[in-house]
Protein backbone atom coordinates (compact mmCIF):
# COMPACT_ATOMS: atom_id res chain seq x y z
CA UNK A 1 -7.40 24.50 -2.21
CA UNK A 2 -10.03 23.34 0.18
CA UNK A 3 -11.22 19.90 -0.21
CA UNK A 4 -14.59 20.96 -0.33
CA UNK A 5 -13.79 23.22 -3.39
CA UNK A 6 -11.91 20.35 -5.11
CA UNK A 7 -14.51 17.76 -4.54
CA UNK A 8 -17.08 19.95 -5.80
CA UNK A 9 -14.76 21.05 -9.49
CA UNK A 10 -15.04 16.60 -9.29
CA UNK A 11 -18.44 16.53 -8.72
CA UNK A 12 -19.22 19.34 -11.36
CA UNK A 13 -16.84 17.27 -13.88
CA UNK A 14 -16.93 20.72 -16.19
CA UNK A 15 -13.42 21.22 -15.01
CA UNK A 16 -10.16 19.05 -15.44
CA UNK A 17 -8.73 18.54 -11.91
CA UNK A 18 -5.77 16.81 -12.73
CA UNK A 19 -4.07 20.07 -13.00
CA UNK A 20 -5.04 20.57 -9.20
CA UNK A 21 -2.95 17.39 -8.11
CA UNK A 22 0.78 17.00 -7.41
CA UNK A 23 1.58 13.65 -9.24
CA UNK A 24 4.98 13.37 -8.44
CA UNK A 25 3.97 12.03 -5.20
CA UNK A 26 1.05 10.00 -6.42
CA UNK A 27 1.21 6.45 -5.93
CA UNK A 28 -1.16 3.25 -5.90
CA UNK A 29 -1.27 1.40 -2.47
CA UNK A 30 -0.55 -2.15 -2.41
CA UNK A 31 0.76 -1.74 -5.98
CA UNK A 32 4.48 -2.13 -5.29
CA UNK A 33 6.09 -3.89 -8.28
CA UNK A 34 8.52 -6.69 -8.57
CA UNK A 35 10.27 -8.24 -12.05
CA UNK A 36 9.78 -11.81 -12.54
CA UNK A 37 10.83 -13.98 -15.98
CA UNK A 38 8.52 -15.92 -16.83
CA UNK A 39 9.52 -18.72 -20.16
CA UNK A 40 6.47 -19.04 -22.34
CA UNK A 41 6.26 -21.70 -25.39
CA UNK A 42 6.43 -20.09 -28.62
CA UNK A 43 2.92 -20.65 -29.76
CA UNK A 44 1.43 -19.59 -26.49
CA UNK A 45 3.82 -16.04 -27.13
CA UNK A 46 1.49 -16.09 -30.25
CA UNK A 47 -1.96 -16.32 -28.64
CA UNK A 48 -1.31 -13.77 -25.87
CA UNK A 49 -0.24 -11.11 -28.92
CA UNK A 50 -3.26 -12.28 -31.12
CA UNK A 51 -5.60 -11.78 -27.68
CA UNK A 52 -3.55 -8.62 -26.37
CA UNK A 53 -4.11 -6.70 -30.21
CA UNK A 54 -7.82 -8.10 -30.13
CA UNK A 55 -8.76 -6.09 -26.78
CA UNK A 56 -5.96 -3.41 -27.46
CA UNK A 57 -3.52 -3.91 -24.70
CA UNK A 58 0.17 -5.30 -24.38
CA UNK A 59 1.13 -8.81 -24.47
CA UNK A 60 2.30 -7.68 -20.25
CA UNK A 61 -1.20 -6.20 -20.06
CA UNK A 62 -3.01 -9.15 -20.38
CA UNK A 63 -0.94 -11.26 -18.78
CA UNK A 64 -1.61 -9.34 -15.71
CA UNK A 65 -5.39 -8.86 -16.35
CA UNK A 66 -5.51 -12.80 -16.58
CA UNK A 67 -3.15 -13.84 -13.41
CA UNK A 68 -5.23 -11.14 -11.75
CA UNK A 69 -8.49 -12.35 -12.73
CA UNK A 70 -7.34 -16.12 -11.94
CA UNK A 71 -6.32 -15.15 -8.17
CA UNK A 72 -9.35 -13.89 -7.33
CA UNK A 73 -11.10 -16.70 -8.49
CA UNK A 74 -8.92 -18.39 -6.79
CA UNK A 75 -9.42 -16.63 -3.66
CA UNK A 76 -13.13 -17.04 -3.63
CA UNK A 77 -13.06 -20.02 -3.78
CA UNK A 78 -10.51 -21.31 -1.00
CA UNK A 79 -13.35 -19.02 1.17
């Protein structure tokens, strides 16, 4: 397919283009992931699953939303 043709199914959004991409070679630049253990305090375990159902995410979801959100402040600021 041309990518004029696919950009215009997009554009029209009447059509699902998802089944025009090949996601087995999909992947999200600068998103290359690394395990890390990280100890938490019990109670703290309890506030990130109380916040994490609230919003309707994972206790890992949040946590990243959070560190993520913290960094870039963090970043703006040290410009």
């Amino acid at each position: 397919m041309k990518a004029k043709d696919f950009d215009k199914k997009f554009d029209d959004g009447a059509v699902d283009i998802v089944q025009d991409l090949d996601m087995t070679t999909a992947r999200r630049p600068n998103q290359r992931q690394r395990r890390v253990n990280v100890d938490f305090p019990v109670w703290m375990i309890a506030s990130l699953d109380k916040e994490a159902a609230r919003i309707g995410v994972t206790r890992q979801s949040i946590i990243k939303l959070w560190l993520a959100e913290r960094l870039e402040q963090a970043a703006h600021k040290a410009r």
